[in-house]
C-alpha atoms as a PDB file:
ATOM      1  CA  UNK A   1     -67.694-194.224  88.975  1.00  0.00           C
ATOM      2  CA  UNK A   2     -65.499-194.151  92.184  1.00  0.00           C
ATOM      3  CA  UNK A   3     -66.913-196.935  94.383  1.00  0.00           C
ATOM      4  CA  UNK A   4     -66.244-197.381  98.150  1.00  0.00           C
ATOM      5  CA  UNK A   5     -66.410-199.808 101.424  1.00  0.00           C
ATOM      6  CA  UNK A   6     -66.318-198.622 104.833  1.00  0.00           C
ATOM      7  CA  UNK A   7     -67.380-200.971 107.623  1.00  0.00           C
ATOM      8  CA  UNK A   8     -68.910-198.021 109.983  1.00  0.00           C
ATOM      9  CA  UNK A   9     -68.791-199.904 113.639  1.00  0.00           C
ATOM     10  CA  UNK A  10     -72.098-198.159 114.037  1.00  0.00           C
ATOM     11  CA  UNK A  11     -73.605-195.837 112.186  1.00  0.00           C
ATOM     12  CA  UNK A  12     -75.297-194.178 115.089  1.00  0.00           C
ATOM     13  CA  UNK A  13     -71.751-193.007 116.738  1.00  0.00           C
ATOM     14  CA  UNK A  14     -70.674-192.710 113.109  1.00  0.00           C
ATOM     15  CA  UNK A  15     -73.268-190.803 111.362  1.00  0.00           C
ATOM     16  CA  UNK A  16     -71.696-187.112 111.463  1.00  0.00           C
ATOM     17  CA  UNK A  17     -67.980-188.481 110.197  1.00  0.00           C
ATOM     18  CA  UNK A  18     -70.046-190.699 107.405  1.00  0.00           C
ATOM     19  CA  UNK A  19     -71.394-187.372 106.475  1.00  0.00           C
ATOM     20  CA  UNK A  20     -68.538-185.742 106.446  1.00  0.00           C
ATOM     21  CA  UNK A  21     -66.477-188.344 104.462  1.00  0.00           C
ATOM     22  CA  UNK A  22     -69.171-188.285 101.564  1.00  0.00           C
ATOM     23  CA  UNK A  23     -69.048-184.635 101.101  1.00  0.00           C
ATOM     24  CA  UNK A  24     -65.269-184.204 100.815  1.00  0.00           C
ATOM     25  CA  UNK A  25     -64.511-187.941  99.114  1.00  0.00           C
ATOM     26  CA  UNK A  26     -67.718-187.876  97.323  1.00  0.00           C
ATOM     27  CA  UNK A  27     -67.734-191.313  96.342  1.00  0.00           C
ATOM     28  CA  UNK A  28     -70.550-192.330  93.778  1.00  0.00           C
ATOM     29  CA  UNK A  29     -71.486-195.894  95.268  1.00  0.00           C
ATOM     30  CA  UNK A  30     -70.696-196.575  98.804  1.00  0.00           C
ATOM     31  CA  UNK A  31     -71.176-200.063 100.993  1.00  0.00           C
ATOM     32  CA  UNK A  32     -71.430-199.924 104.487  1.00  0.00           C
ATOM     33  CA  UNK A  33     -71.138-202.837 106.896  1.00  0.00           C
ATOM     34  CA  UNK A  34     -71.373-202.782 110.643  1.00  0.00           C
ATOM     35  CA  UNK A  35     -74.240-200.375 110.713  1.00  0.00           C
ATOM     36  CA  UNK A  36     -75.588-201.926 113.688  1.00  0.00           C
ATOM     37  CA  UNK A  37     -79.513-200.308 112.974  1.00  0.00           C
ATOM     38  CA  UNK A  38     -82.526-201.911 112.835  1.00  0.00           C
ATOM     39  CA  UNK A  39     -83.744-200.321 109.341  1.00  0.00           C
ATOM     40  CA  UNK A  40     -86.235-198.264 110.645  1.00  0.00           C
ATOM     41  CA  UNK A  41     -83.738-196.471 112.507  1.00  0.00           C
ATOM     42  CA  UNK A  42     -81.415-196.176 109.291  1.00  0.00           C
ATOM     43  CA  UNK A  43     -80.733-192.297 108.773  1.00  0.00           C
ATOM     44  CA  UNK A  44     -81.813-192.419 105.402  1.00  0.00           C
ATOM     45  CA  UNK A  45     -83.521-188.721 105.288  1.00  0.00           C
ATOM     46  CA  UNK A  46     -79.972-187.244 106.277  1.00  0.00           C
ATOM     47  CA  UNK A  47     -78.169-188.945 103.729  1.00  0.00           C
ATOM     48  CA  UNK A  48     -80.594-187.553 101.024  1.00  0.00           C
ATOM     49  CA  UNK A  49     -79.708-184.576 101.774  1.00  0.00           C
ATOM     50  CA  UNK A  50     -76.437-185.224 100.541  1.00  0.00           C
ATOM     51  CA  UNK A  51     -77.555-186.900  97.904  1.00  0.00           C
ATOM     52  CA  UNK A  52     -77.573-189.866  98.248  1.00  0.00           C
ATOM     53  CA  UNK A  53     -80.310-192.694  98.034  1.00  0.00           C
ATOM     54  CA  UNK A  54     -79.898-196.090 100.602  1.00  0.00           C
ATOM     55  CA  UNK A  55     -81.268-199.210 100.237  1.00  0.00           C
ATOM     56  CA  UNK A  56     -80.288-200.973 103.693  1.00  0.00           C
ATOM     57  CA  UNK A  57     -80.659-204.341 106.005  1.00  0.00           C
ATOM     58  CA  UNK A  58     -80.195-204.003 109.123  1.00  0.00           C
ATOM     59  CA  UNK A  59     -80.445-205.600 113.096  1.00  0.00           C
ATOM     60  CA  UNK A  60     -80.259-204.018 116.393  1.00  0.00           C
ATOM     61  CA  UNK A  61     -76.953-203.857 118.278  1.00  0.00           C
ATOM     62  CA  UNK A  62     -74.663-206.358 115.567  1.00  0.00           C
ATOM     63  CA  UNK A  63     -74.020-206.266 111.725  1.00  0.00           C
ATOM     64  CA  UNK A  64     -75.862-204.440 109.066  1.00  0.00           C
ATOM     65  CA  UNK A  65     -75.525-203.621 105.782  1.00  0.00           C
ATOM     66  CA  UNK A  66     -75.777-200.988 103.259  1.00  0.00           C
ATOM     67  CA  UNK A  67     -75.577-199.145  99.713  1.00  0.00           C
ATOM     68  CA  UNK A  68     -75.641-195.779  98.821  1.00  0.00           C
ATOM     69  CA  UNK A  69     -75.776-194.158  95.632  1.00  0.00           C
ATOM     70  CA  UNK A  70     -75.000-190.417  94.529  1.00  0.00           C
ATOM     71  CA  UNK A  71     -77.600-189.355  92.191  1.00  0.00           C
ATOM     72  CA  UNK A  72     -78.593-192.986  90.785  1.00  0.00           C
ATOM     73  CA  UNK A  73     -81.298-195.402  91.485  1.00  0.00           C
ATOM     74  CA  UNK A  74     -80.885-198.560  93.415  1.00  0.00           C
ATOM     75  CA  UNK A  75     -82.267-201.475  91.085  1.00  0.00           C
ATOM     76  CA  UNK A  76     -82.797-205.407  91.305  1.00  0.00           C
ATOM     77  CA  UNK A  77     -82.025-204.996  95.280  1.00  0.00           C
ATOM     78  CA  UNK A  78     -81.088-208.205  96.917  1.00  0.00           C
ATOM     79  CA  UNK A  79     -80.830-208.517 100.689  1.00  0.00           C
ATOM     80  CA  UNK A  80     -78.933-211.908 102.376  1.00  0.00           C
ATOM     81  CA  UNK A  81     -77.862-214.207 100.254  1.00  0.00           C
ATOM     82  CA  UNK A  82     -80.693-215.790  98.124  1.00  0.00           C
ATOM     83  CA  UNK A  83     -80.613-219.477  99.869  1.00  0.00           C
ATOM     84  CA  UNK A  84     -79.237-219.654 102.767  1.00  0.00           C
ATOM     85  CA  UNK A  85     -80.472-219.493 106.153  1.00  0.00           C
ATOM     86  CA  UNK A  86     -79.213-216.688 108.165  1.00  0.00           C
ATOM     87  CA  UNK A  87     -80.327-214.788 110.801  1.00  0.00           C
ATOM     88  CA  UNK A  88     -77.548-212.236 110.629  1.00  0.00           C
ATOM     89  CA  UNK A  89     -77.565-208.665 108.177  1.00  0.00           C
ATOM     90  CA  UNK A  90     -74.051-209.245 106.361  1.00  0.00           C
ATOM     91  CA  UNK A  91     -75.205-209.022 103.020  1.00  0.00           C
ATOM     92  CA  UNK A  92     -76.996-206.682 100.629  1.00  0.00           C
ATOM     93  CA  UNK A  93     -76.828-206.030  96.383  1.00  0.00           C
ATOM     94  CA  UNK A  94     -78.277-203.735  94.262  1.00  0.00           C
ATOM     95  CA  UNK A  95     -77.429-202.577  90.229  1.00  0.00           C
ATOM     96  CA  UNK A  96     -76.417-198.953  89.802  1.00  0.00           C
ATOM     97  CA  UNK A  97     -75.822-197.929  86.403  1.00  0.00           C
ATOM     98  CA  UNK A  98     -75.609-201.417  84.682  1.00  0.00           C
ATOM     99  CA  UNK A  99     -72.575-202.104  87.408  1.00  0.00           C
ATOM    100  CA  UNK A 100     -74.092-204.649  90.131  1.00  0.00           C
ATOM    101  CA  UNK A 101     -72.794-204.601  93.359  1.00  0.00           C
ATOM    102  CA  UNK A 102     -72.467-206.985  95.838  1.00  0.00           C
ATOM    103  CA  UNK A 103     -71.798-205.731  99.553  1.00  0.00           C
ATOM    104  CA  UNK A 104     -70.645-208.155 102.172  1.00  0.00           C
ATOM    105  CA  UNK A 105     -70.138-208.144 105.842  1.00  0.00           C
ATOM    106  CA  UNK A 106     -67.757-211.457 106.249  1.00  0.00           C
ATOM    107  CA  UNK A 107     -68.084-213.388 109.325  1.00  0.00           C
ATOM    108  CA  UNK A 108     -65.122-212.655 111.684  1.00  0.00           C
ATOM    109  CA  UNK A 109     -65.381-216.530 112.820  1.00  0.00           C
ATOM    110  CA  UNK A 110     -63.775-215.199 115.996  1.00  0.00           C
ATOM    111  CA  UNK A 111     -60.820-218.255 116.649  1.00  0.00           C
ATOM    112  CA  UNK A 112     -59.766-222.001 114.646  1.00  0.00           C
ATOM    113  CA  UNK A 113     -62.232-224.532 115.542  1.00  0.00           C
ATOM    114  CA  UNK A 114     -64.664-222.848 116.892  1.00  0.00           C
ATOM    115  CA  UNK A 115     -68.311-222.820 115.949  1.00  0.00           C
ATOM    116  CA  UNK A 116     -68.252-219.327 114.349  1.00  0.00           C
ATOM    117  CA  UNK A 117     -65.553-220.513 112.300  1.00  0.00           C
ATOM    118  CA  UNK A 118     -67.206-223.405 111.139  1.00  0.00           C
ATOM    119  CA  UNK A 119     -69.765-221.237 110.297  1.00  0.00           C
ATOM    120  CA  UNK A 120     -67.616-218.524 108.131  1.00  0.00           C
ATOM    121  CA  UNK A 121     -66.660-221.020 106.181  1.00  0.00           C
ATOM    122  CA  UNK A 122     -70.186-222.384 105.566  1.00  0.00           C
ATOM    123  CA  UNK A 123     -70.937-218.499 104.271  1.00  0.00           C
ATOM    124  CA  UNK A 124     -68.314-217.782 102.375  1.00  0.00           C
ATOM    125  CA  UNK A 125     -69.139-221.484 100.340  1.00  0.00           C
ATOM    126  CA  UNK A 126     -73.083-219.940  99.982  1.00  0.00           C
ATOM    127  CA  UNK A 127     -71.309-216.207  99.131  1.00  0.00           C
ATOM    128  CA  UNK A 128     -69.259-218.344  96.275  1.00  0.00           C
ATOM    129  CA  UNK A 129     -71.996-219.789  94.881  1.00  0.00           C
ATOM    130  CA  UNK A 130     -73.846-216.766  94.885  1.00  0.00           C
ATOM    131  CA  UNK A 131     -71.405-214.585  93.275  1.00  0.00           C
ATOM    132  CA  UNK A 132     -71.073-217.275  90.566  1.00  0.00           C
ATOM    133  CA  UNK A 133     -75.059-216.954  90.139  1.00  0.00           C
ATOM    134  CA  UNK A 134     -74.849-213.514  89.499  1.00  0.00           C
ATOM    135  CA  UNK A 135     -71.995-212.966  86.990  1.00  0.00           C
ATOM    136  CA  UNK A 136     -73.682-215.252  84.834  1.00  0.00           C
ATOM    137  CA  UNK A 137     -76.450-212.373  84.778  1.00  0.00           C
ATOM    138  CA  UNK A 138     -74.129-209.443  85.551  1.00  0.00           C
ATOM    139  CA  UNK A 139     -71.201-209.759  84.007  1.00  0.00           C
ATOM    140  CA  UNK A 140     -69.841-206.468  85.412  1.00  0.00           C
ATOM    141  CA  UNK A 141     -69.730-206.790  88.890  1.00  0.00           C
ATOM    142  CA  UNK A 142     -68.061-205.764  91.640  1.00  0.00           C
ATOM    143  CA  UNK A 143     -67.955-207.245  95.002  1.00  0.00           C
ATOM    144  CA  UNK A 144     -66.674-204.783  98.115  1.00  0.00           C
ATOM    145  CA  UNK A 145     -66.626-205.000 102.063  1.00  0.00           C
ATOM    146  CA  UNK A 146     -65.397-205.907 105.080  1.00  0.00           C
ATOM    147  CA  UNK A 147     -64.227-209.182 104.296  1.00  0.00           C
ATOM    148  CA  UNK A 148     -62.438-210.369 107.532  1.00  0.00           C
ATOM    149  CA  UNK A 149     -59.535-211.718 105.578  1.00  0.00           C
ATOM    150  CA  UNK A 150     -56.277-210.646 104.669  1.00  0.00           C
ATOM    151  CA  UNK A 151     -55.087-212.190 100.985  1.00  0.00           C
ATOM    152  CA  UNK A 152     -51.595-212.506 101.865  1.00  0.00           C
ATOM    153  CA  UNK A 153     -48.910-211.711 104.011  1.00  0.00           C
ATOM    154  CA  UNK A 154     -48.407-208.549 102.142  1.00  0.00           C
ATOM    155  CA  UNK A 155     -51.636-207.500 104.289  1.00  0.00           C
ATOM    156  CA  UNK A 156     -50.439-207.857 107.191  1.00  0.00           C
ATOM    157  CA  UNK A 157     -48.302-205.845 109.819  1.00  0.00           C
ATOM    158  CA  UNK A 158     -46.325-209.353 110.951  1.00  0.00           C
ATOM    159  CA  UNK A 159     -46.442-212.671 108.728  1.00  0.00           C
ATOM    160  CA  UNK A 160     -45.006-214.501 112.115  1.00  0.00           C
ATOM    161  CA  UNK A 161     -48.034-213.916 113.907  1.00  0.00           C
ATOM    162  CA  UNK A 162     -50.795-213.340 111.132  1.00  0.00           C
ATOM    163  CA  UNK A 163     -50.216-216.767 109.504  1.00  0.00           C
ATOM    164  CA  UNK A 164     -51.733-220.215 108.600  1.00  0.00           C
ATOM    165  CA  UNK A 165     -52.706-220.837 112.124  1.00  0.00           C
ATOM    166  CA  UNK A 166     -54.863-217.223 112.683  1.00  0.00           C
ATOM    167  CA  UNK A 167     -58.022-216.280 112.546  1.00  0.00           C
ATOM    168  CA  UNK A 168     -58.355-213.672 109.599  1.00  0.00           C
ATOM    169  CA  UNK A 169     -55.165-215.462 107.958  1.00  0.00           C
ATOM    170  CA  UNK A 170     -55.932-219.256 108.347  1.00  0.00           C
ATOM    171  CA  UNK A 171     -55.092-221.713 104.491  1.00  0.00           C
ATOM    172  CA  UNK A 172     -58.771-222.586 104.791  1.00  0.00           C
ATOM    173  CA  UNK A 173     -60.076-218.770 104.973  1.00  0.00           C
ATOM    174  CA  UNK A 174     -57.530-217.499 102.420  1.00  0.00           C
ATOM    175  CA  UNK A 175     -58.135-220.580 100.100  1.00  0.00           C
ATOM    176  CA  UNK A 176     -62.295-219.637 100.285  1.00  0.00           C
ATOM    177  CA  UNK A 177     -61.025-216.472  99.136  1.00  0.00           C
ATOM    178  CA  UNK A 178     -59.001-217.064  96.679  1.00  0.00           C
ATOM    179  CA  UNK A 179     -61.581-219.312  95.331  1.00  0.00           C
ATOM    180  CA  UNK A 180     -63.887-216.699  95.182  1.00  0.00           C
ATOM    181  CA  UNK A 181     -61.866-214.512  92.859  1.00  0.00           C
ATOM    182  CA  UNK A 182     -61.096-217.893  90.521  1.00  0.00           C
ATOM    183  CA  UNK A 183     -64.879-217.095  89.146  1.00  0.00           C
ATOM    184  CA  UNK A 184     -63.045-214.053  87.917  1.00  0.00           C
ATOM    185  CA  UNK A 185     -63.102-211.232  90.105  1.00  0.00           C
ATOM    186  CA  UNK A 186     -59.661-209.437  90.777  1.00  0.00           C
ATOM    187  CA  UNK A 187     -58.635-207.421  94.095  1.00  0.00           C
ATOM    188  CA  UNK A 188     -58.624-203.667  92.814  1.00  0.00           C
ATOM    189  CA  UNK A 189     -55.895-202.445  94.835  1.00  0.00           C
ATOM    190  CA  UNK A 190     -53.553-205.067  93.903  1.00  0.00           C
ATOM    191  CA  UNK A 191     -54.238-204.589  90.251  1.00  0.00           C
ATOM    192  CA  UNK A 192     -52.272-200.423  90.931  1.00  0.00           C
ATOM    193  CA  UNK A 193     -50.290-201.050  93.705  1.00  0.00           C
ATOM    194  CA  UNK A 194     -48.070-204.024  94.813  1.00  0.00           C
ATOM    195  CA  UNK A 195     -46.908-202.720  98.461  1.00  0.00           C
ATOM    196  CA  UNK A 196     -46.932-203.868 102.084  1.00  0.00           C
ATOM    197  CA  UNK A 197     -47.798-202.213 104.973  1.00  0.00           C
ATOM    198  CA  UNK A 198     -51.280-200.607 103.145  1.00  0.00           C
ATOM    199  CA  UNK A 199     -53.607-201.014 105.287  1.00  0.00           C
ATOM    200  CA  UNK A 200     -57.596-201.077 106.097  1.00  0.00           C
ATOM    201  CA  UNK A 201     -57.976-202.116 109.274  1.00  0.00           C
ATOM    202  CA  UNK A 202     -55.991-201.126 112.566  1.00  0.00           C
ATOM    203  CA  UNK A 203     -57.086-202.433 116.434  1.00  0.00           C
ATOM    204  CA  UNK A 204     -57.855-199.383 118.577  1.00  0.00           C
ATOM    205  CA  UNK A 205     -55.407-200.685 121.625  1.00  0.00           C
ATOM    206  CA  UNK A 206     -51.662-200.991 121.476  1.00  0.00           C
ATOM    207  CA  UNK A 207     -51.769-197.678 119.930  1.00  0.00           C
ATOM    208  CA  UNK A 208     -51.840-199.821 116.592  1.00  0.00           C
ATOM    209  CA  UNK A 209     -52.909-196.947 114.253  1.00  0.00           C
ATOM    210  CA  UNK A 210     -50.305-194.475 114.985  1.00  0.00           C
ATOM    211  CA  UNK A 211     -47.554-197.766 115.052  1.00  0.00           C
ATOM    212  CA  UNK A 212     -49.290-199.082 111.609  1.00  0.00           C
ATOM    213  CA  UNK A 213     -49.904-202.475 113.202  1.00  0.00           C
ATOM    214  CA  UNK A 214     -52.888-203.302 110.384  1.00  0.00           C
ATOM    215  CA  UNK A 215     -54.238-205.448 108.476  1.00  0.00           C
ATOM    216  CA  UNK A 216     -55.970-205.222 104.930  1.00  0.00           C
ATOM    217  CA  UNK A 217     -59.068-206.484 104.766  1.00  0.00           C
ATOM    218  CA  UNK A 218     -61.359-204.150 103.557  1.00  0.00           C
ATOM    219  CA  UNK A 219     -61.922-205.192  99.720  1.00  0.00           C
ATOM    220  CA  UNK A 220     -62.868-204.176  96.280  1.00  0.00           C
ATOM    221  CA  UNK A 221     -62.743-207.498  93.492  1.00  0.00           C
ATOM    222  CA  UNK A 222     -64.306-206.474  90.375  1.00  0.00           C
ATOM    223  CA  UNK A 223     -64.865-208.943  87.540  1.00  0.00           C
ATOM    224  CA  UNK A 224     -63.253-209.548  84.310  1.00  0.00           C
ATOM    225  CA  UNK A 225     -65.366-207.138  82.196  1.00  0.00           C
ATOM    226  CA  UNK A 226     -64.224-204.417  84.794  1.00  0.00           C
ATOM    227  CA  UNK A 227     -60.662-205.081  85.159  1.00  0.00           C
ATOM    228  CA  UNK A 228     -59.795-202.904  82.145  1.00  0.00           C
ATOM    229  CA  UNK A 229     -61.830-199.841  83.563  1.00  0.00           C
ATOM    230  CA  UNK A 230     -60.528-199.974  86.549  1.00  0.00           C
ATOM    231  CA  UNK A 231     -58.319-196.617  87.022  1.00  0.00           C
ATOM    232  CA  UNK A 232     -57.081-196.719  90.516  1.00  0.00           C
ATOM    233  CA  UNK A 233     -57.846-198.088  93.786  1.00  0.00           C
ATOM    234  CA  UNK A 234     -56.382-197.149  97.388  1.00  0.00           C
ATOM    235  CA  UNK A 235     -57.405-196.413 101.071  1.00  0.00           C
ATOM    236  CA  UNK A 236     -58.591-193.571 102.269  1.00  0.00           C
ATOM    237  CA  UNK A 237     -57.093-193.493 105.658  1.00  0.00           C
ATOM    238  CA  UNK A 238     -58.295-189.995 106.737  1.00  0.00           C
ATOM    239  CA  UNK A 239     -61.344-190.787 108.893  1.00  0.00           C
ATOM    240  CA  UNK A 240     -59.119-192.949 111.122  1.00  0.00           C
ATOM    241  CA  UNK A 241     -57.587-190.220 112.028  1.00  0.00           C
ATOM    242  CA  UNK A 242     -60.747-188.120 113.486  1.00  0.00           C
ATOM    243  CA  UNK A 243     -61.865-188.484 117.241  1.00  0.00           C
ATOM    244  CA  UNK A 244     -64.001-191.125 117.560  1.00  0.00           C
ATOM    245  CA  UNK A 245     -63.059-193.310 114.557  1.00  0.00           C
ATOM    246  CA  UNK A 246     -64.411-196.216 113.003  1.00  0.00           C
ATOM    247  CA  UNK A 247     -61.517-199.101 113.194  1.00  0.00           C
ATOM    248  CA  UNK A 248     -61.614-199.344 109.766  1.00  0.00           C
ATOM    249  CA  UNK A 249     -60.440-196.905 107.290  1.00  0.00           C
ATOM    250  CA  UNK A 250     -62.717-196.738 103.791  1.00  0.00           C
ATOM    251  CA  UNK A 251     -61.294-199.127 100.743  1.00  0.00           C
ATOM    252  CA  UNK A 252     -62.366-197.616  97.698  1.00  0.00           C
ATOM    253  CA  UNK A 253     -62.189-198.392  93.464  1.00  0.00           C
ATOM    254  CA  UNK A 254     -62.499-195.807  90.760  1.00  0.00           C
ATOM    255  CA  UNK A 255     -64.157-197.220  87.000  1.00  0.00           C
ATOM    256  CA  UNK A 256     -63.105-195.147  83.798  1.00  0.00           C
END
């Protein structure tokens, strides 16, 4: 099962390179964040033709979040996280072939001190104990997206700037992190490939994609039970390179 996270920036503008992507990748599971749809607008019918069923939760104009599965059912769907109060789409899991996954949208928390930082913090602590919840009941589990943090400075295009004192690279948003993966999840890239300088995510000014001035921060952590299935893992950084891209580049794991 080869299973994949892009974060979109809106699936409207993005809809024809989506397409595109899942006919010559042909992932099996996909999760999308940043679809930026309310769900009635979600192009569902269009990605059946390819395929693929969605399940989907959605708001106009910000976040949004989805699954898609090749040829398999969408089970024991959960959208937001079961608990906690939150007017924002980030969040969306569903079970596809006994392998549940867990799609997330991460808070960007936008600067150190502010209130939307306070805030990412408060959701990653209710995404911790959430993920806990379900790998008592799922065992194999995977848990993908756009996380909006970069594990170490291996991640990132300059340690000097991206450090302690950054948003996206700050001790406190690393160590929520890193306590997420102590329940036993492991970051499926790192488990094939120790470089630098891979990267997910690149700003569209500064002409950062062509210079490689990225971060990694699009994820795939599967669990325990998983970690000796797991074949590969990489990025796919071709749809960055097609007018009109997405800022993110699609992080992807393949199961044995």
């Amino acid at each position: 099962m080869k299973i994949a996270s892009w974060n979109v920036n809106s699936l409207n503008v993005r809809l024809p390179q989506l397409q595109q992507w899942l006919q010559d990748f042909a992932p099996d599971v996909v999760g999308l964040q940043e679809t930026k749809l309310e769900d009635h607008r979600f192009p569902d019918g269009a990605l059946a033709e390819l395929g693929y069923r969605s399940v989907f939760h959605g708001q106009k104009t910000y976040n949004g979040v989805a699954l898609l599965a090749r040829g398999r059912s969408l089970d024991e769907v959960q959208v937001a996280i079961p608990g906690f109060e939150d007017a924002q789409a980030r969040a969306i899991a569903a079970t596809v072939d006994g392998v549940r996954i867990v799609n997330l949208y991460v808070v960007n928390g936008q600067d150190l001190g502010t209130d939307k930082y306070a805030y990412k913090l408060r959701w990653l602590d209710a995404v911790h104990d959430w993920v806990a919840d379900e790998l008592q009941r799922h065992p194999r589990l995977v848990v993908l997206g756009d996380f909006n943090i970069a594990p170490d400075d291996r991640d990132v295009h300059d340690p000097a700037v991206w450090n302690d004192g950054h948003i996206l690279t700050s001790a406190a948003e690393r160590a929520a992190l890193q306590k997420l993966l102590a329940l036993g999840l492991h970051d499926g890239f790192r488990l094939h490939h120790d470089d630098a300088g891979v990267f997910s995510w690149w700003d569209y000014r500064q002409a950062a994609f062509r210079r490689n001035l990225g971060l990694r921060i699009d994820l795939t952590l599967v669990s325990d039970a998983l970690r000796g299935t797991t074949e590969d893992a990489g990025i796919d950084r071709t749809p960055r390179t097609w007018d009109r891209a997405s800022d993110h580049a699609p992080a992807w794991v393949a199961l044995g």
